[in-house]
N, C-alpha and C. Protein backbone atom coordinates (compact mmCIF):
# COMPACT_ATOMS: atom_id res chain seq x y z
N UNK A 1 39.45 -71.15 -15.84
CA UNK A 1 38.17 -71.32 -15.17
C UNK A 1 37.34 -70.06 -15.38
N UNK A 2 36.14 -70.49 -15.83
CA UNK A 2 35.00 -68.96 -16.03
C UNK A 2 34.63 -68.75 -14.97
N UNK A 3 34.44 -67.41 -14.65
CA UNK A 3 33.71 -66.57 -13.65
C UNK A 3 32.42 -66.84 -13.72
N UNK A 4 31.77 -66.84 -12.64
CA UNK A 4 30.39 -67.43 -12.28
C UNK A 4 29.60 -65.39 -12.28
N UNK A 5 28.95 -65.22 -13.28
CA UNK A 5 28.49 -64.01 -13.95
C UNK A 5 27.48 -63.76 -12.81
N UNK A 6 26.76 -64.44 -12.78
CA UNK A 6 25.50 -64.61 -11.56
C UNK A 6 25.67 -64.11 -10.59
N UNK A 7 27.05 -64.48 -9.84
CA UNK A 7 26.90 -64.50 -8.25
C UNK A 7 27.66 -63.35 -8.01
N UNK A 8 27.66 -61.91 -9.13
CA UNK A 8 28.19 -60.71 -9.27
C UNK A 8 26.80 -59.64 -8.13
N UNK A 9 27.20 -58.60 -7.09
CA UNK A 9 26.59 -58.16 -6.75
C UNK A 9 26.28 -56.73 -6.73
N UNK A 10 27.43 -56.25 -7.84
CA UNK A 10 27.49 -54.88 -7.79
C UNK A 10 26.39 -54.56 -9.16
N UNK A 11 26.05 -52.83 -8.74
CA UNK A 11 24.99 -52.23 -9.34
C UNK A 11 25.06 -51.91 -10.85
N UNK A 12 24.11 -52.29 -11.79
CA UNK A 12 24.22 -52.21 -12.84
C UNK A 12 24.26 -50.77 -13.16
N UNK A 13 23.92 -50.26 -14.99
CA UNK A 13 24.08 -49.34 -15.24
C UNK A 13 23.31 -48.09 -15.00
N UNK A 14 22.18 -48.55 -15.01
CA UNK A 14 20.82 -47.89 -14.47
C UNK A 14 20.59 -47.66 -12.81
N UNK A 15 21.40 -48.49 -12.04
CA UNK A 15 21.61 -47.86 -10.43
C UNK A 15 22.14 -46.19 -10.48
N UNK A 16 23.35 -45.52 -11.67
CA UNK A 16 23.79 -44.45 -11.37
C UNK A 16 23.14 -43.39 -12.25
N UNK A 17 22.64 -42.25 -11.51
CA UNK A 17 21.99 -41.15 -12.01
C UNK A 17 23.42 -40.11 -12.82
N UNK A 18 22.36 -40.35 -14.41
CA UNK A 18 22.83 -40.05 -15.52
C UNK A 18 22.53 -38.82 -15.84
N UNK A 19 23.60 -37.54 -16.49
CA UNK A 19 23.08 -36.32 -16.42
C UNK A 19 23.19 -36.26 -18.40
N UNK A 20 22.33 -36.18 -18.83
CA UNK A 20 21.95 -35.99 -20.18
C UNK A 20 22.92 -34.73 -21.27
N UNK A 21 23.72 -34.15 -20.24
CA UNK A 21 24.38 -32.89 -20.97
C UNK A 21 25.90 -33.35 -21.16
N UNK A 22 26.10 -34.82 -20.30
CA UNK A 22 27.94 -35.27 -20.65
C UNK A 22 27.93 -36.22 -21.73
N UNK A 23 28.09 -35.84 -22.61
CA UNK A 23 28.70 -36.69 -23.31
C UNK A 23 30.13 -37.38 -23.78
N UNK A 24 30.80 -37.72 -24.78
CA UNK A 24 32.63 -38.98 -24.72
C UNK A 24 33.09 -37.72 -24.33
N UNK A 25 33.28 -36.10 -25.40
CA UNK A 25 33.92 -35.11 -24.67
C UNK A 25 33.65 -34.43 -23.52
N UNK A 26 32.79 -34.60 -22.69
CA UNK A 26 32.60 -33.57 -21.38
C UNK A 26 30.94 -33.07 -21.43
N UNK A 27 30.75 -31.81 -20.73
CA UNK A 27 29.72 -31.48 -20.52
C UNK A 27 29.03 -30.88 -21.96
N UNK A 28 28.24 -31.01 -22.34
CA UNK A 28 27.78 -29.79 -23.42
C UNK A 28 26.86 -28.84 -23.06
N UNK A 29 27.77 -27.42 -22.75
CA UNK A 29 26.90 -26.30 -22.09
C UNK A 29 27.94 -25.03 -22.83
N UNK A 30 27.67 -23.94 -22.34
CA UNK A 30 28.34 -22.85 -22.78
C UNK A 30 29.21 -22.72 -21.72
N UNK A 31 30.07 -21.81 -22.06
CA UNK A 31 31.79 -22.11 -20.98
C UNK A 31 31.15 -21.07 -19.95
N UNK A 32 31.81 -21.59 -19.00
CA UNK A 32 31.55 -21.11 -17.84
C UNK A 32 32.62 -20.57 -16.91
N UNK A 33 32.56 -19.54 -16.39
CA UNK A 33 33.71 -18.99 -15.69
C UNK A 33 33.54 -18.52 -14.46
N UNK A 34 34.39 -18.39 -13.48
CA UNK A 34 34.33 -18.56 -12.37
C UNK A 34 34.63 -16.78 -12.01
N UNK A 35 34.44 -16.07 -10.87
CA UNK A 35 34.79 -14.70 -10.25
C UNK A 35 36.17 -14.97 -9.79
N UNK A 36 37.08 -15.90 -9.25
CA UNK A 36 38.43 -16.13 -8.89
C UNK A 36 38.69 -17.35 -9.08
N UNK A 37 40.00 -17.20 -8.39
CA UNK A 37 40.50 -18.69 -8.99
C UNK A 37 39.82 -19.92 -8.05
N UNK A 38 40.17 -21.12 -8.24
CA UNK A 38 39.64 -22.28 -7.05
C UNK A 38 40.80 -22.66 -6.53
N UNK A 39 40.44 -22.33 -5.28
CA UNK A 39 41.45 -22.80 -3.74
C UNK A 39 40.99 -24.09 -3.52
N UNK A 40 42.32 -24.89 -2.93
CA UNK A 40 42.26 -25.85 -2.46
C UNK A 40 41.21 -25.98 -0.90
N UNK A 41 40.53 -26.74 -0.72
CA UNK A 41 40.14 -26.65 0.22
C UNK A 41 40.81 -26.79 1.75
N UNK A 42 40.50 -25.78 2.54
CA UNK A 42 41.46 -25.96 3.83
C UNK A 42 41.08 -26.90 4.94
N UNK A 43 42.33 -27.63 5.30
CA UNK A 43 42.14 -28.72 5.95
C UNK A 43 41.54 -28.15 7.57
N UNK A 44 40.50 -28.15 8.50
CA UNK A 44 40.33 -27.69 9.62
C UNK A 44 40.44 -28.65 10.40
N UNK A 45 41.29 -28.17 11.34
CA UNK A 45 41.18 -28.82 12.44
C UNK A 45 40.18 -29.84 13.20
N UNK A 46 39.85 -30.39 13.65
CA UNK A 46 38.92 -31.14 14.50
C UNK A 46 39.40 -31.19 16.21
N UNK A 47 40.20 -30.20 16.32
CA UNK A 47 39.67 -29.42 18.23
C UNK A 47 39.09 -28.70 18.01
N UNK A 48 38.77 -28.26 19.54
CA UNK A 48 37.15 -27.71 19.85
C UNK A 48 37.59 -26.17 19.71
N UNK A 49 36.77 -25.45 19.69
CA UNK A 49 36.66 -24.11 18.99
C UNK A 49 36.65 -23.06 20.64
N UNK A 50 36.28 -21.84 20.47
CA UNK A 50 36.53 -20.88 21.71
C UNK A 50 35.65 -21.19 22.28
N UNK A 51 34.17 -21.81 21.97
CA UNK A 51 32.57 -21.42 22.44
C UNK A 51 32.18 -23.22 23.12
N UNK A 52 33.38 -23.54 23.06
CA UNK A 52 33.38 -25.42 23.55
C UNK A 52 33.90 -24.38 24.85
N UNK A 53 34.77 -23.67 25.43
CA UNK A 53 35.40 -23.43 26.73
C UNK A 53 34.35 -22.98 27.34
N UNK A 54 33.61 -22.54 28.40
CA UNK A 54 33.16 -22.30 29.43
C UNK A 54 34.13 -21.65 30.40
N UNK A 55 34.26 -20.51 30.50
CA UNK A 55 35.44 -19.96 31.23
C UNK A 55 34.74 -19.06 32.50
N UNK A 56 33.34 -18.78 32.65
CA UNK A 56 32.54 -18.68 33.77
C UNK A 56 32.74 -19.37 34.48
N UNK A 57 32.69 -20.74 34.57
CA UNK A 57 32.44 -21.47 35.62
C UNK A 57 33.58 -22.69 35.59
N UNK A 58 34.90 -21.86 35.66
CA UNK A 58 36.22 -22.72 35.70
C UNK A 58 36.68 -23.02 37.44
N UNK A 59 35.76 -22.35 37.76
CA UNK A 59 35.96 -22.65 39.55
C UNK A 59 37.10 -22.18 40.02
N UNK A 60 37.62 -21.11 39.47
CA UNK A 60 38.70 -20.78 40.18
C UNK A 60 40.13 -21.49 39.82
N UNK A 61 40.06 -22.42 39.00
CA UNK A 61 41.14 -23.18 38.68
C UNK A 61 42.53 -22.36 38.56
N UNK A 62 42.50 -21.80 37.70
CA UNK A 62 43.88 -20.75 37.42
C UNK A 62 43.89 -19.77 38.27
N UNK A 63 42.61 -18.70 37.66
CA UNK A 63 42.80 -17.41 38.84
C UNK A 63 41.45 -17.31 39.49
N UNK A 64 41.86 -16.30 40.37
CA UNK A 64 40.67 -16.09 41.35
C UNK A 64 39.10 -15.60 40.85
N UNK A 65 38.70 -15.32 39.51
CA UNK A 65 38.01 -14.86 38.95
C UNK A 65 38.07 -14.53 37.63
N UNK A 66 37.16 -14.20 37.13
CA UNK A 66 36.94 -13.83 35.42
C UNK A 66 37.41 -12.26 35.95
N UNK A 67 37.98 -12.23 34.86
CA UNK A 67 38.59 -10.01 34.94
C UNK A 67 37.18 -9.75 34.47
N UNK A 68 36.61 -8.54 35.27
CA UNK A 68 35.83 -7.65 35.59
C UNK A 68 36.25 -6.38 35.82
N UNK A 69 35.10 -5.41 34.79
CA UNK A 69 36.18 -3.66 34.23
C UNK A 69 34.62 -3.18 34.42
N UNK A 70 34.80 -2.01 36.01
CA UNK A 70 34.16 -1.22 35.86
C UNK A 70 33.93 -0.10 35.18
N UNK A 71 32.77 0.19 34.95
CA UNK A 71 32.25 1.36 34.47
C UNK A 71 32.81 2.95 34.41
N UNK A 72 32.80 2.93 36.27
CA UNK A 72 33.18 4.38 36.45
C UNK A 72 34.00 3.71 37.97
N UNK A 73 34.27 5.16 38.85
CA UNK A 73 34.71 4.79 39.89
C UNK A 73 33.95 4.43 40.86
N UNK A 74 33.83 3.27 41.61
CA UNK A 74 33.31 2.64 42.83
C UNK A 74 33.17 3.87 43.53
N UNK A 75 32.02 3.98 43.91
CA UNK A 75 31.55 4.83 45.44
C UNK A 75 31.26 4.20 46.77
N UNK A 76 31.26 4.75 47.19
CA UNK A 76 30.77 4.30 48.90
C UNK A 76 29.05 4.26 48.74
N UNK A 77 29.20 3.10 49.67
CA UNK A 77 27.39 3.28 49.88
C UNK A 77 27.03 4.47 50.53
N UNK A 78 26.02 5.36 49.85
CA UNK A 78 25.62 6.88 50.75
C UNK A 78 24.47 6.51 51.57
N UNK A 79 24.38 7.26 52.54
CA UNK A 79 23.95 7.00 53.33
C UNK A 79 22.73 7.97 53.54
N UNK A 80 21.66 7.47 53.62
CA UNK A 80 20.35 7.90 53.24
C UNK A 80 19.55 8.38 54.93
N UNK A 81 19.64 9.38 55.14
CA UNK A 81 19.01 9.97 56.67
C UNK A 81 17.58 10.20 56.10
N UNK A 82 17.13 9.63 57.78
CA UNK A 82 15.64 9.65 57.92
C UNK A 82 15.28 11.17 58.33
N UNK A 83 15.47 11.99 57.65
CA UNK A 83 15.29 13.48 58.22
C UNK A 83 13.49 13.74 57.15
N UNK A 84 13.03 14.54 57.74
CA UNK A 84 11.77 14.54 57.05
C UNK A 84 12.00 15.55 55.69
N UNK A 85 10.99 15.48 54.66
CA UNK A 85 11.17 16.23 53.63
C UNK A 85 10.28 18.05 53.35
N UNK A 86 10.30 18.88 53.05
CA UNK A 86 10.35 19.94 53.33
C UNK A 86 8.24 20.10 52.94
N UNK A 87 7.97 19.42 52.63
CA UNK A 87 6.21 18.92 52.52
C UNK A 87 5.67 18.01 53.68
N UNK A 88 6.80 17.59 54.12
CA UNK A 88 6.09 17.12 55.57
C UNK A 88 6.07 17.93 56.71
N UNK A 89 5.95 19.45 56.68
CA UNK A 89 5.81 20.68 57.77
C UNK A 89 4.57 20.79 57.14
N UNK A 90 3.79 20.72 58.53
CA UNK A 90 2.18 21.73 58.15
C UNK A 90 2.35 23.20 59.41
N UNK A 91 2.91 24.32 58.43
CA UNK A 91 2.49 25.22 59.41
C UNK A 91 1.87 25.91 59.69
N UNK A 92 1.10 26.57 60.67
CA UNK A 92 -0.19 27.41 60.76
C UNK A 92 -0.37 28.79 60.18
N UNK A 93 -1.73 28.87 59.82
CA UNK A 93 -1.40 30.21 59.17
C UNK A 93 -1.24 31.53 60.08
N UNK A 94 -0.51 32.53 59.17
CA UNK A 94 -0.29 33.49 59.62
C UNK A 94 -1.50 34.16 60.96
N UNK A 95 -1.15 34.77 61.94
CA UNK A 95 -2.00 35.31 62.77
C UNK A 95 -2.15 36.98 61.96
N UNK A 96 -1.40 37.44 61.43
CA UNK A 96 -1.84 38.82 61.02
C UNK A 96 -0.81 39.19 59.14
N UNK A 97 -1.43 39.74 58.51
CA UNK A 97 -1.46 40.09 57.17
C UNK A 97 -0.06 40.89 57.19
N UNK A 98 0.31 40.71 56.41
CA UNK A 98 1.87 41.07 55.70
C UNK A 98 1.80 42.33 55.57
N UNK A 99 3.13 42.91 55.57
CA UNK A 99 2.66 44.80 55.21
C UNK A 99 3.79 44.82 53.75
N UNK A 100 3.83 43.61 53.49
CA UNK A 100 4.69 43.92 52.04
C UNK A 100 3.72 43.83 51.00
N UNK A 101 3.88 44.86 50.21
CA UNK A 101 2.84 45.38 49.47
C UNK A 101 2.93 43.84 47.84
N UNK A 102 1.91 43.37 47.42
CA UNK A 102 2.30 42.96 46.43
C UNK A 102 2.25 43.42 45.05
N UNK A 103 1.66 42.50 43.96
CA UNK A 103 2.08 43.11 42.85
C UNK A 103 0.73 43.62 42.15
N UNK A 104 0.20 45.15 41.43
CA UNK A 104 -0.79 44.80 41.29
C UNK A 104 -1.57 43.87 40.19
N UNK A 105 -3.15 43.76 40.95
CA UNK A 105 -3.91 43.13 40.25
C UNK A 105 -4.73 43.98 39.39
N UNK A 106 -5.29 43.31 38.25
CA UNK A 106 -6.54 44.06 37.50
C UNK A 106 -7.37 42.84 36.94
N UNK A 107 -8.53 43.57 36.99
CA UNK A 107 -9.74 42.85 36.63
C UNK A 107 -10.45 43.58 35.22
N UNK A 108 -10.78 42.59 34.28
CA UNK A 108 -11.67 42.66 33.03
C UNK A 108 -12.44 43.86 33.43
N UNK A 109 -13.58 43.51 34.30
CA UNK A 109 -14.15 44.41 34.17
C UNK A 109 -14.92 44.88 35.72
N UNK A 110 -15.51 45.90 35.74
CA UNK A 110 -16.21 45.66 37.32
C UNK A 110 -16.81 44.77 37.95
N UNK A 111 -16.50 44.07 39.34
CA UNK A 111 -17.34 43.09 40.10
C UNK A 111 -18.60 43.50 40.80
N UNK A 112 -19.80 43.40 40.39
CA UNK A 112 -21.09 43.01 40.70
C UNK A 112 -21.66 42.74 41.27
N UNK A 113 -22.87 42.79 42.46
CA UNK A 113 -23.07 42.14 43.12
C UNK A 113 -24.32 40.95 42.52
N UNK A 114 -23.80 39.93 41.86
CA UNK A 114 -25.47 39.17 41.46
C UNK A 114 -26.39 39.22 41.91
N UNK A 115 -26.86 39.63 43.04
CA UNK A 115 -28.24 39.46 43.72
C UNK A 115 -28.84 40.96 43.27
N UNK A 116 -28.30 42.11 42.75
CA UNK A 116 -28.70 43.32 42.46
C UNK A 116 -29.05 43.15 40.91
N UNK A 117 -28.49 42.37 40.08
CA UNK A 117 -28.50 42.49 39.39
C UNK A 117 -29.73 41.68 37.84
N UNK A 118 -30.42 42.89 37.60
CA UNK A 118 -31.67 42.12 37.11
C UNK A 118 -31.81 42.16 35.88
N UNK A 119 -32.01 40.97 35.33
CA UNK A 119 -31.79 40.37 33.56
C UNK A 119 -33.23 40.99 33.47
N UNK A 120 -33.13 41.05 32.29
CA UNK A 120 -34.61 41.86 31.59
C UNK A 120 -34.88 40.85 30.16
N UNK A 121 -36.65 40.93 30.68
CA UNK A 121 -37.00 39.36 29.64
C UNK A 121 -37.11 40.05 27.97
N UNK A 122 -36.43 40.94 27.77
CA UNK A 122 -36.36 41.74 26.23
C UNK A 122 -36.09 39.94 25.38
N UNK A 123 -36.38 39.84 23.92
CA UNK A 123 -35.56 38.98 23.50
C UNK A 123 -34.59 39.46 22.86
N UNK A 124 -33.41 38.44 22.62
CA UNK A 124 -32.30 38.55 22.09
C UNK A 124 -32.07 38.77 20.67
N UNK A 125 -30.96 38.78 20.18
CA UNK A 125 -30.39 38.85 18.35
C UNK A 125 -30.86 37.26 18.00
N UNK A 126 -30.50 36.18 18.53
CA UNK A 126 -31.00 35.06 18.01
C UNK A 126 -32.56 34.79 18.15
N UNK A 127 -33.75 35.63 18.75
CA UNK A 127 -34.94 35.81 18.64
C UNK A 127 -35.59 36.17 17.23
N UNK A 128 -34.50 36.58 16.21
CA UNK A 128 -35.05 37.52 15.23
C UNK A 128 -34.54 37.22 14.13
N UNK A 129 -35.74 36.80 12.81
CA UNK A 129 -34.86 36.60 11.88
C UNK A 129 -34.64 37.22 10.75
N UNK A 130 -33.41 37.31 10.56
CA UNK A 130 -33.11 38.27 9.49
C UNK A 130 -32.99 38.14 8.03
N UNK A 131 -33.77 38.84 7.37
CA UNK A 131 -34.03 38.69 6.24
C UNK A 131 -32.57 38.55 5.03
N UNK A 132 -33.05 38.37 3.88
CA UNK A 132 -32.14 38.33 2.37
C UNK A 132 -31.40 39.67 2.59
N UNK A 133 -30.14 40.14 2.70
CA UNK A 133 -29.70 41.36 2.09
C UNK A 133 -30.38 42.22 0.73
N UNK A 134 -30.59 41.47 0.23
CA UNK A 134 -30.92 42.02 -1.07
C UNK A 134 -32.23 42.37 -1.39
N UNK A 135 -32.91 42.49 0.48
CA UNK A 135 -33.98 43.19 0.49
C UNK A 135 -34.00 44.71 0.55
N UNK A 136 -33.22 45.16 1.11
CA UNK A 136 -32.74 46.52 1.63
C UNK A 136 -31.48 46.63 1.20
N UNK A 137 -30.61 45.78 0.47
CA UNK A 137 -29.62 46.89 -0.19
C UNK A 137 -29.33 46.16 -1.61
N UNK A 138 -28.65 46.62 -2.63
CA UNK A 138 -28.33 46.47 -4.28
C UNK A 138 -27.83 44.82 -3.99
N UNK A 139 -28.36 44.31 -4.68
CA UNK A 139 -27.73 42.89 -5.00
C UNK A 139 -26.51 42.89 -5.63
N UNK A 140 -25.94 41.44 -5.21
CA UNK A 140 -24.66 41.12 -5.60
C UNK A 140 -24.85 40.65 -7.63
N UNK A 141 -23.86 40.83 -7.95
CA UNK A 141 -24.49 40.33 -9.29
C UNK A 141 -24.66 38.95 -9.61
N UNK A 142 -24.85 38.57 -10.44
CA UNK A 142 -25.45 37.08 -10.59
C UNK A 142 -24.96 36.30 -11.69
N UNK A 143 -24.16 35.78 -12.26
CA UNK A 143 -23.70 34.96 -13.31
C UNK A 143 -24.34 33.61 -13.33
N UNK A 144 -24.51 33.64 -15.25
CA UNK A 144 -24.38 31.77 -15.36
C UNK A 144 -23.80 31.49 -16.25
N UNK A 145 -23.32 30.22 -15.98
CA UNK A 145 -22.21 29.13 -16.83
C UNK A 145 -22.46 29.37 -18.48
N UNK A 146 -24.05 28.96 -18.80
CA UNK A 146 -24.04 29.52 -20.24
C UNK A 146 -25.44 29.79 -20.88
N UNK A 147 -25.59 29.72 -21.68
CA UNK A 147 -27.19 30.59 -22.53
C UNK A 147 -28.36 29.72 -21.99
N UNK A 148 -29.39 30.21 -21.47
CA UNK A 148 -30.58 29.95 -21.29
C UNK A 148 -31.36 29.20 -22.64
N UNK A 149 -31.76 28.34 -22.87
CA UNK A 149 -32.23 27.77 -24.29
C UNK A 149 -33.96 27.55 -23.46
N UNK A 150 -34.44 28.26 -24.78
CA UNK A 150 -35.65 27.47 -24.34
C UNK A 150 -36.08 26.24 -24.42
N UNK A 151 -37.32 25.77 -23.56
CA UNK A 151 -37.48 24.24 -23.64
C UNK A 151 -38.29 23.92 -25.34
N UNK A 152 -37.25 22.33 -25.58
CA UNK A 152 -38.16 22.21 -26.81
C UNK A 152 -39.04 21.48 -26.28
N UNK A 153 -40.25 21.40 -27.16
CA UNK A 153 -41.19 20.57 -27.05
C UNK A 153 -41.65 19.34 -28.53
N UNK A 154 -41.51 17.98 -28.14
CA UNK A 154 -40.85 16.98 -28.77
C UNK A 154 -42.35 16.80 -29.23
N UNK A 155 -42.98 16.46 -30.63
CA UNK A 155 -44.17 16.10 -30.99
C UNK A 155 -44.62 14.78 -31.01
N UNK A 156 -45.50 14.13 -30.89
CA UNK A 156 -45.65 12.95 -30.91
C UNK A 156 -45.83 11.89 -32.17
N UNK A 157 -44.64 12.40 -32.92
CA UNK A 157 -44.88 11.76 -34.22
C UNK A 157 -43.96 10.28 -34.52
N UNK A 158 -44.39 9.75 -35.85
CA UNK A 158 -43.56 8.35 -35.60
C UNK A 158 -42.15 8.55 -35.80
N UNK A 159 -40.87 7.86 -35.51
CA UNK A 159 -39.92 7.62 -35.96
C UNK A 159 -39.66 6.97 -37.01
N UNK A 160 -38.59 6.92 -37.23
CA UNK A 160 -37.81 6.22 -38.59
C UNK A 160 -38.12 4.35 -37.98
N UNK A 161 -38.11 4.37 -36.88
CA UNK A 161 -38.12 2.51 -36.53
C UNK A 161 -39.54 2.40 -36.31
N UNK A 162 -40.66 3.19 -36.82
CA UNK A 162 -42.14 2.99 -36.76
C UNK A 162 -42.39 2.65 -37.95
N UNK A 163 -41.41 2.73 -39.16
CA UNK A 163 -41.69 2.79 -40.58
C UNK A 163 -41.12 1.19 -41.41
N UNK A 164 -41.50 0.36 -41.87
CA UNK A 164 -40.94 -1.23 -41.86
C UNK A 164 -41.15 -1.25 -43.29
N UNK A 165 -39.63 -0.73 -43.95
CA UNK A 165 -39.57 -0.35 -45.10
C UNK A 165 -39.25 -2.05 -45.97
N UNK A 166 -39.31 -3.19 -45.36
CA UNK A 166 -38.90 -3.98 -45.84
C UNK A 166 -40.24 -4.53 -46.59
N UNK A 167 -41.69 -3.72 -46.16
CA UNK A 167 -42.90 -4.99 -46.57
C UNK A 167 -43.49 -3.63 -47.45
N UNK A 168 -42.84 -3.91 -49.23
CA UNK A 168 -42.91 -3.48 -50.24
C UNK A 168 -43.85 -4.37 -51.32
N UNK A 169 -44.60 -5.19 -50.49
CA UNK A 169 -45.48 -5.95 -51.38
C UNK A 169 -46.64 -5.25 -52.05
N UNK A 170 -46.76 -4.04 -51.43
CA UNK A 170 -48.21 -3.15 -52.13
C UNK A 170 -47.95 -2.87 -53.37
N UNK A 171 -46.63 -2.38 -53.51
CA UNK A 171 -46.35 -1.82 -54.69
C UNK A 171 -45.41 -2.48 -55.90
N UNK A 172 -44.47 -3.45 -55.25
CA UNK A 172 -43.93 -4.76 -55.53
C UNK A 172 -44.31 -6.04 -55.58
N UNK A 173 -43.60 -7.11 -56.74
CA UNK A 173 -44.23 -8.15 -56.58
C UNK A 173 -42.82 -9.21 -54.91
N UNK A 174 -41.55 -8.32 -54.86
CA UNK A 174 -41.29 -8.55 -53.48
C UNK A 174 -40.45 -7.24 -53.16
N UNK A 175 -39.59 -7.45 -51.87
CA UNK A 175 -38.41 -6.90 -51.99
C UNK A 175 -37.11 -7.09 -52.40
N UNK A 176 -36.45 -6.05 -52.25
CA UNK A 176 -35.15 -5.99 -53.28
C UNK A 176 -34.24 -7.21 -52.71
N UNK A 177 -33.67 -7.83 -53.45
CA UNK A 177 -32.42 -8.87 -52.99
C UNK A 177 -31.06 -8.40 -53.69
N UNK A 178 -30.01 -8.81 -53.07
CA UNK A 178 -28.80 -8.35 -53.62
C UNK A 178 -27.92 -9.47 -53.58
N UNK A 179 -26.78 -9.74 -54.38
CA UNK A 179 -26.16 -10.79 -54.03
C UNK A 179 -24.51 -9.99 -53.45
N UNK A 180 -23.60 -11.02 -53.46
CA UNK A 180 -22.63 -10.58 -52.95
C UNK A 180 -21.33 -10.72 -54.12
N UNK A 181 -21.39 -11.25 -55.44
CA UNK A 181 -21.09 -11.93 -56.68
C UNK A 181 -21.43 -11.73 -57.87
N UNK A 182 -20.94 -12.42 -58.72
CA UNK A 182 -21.77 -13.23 -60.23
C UNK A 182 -21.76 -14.31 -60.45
N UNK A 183 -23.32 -14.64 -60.98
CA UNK A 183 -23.58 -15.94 -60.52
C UNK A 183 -23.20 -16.63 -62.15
N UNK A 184 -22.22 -17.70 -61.70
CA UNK A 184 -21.92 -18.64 -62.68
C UNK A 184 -22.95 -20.20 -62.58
N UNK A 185 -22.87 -20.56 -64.03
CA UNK A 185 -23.50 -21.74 -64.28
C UNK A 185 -22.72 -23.03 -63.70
N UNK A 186 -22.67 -24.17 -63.15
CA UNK A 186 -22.17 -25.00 -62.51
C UNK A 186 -21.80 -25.85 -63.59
N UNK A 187 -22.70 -25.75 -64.67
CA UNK A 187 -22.06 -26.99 -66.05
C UNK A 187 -21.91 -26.20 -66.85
N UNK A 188 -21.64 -25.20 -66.95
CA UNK A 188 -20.93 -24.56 -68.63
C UNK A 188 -19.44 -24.42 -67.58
N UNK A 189 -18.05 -24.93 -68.54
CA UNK A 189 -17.01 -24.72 -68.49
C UNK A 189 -16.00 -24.16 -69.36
N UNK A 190 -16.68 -22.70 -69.30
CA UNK A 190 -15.60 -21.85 -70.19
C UNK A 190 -14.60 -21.17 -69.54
N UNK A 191 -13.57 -20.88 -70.44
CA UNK A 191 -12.59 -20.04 -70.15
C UNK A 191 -13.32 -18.45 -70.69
N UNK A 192 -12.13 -17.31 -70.07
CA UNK A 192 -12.21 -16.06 -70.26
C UNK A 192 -11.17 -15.52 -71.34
N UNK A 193 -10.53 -16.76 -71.87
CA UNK A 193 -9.43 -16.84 -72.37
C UNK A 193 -9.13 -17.37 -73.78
N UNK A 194 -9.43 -17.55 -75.11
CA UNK A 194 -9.42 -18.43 -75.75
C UNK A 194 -8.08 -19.20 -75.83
N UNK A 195 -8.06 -20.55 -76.29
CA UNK A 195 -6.78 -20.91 -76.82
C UNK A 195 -6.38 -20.35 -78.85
N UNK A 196 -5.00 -20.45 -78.33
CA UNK A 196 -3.89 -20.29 -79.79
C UNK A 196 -4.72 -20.97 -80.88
N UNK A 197 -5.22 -22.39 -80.82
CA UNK A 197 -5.71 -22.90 -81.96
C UNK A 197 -6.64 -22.31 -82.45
N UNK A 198 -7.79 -21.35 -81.84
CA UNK A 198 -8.86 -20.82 -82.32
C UNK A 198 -8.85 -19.15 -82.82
N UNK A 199 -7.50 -18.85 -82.89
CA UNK A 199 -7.41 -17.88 -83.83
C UNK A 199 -7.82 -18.22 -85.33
């Protein structure tokens, strides 16, 4: 009995993505090598890992608490007195002057009495202005970079592009032409060469 071809449902050849570099022997590429060898892959487990436990909030189940590691050693709560601080005394001042001598002082210069003392309307150094040094004493010397040239003075005559050397008709019947060649005839077909027979 023939197989009914039709009522086949699996994927033809063109369903599977084809890689252009395998051919009957294998891949065609340059050899390729690996940094170590290839390990089998390791089978892992499927229980739950450390970070599935919750061990905060086990309620006490086993022990009385999560272990807890202080720092340093536990102190006592200290005990903080309401005694006042050494800025909260206002005390009065002295009734009479110390006989302990202190350290001495000095002053810049003598103290003054301002009200004696009378500015005079003279004007000042910034009233006055002061001239060039090199009015009243030898000048500094004077350099320059390089020679003084005198100025030229440019005449007003024509240039070379005022002169239109191309319109030679006064004296010519034109101007000059040049070619770039030698000019051959289009229907004479000679050689430069004779032939053997015409010796």
């Amino acid at each position: 009995m023939l197989k009914d071809i039709t009522s086949e449902r699996s994927p033809g050849p063109a369903a599977y993505a084809q890689n252009s570099k395998y051919t009957n022997t294998g891949e065609a590429s340059t050899p390729k090598y690996t940094i170590t060898g290839i390990q089998k892959s390791l089978n892992f487990g499927q229980g739950p890992g450390p970070a599935d436990y919750n061990v905060e909030t086990g309620k006490k189940l086993v022990y009385p608490g999560v272990p807890a590691y202080p720092i340093g050693v536990r102190l006592s709560g200290r005990r903080m007195d309401d005694t006042p601080a050494p800025n909260a005394y206002s005390l009065p001042a002295p009734s009479r002057r110390s006989e302990v001598r202190s350290a001495p002082n000095y002053t810049m210069a003598g103290r003054n009495d301002n009200t004696q003392l009378v500015l005079n309307k003279n004007p000042g150094p910034a009233d006055y202005t002061v001239g060039s040094p090199d009015l009243y004493l030898d000048a500094s010397p004077k350099y320059t970079m390089g020679v003084t040239l005198p100025e030229r003075k440019f005449n007003d005559f024509p240039g070379p592009l005022n002169y239109k050397s191309e319109q030679v008709t006064a004296h010519l019947p034109s101007m000059p032409k040049f070619t770039m060649g030698i000019k051959h005839s289009q229907y004479k077909g000679e050689f430069a060469v004779k032939h053997e027979d015409e010796f």
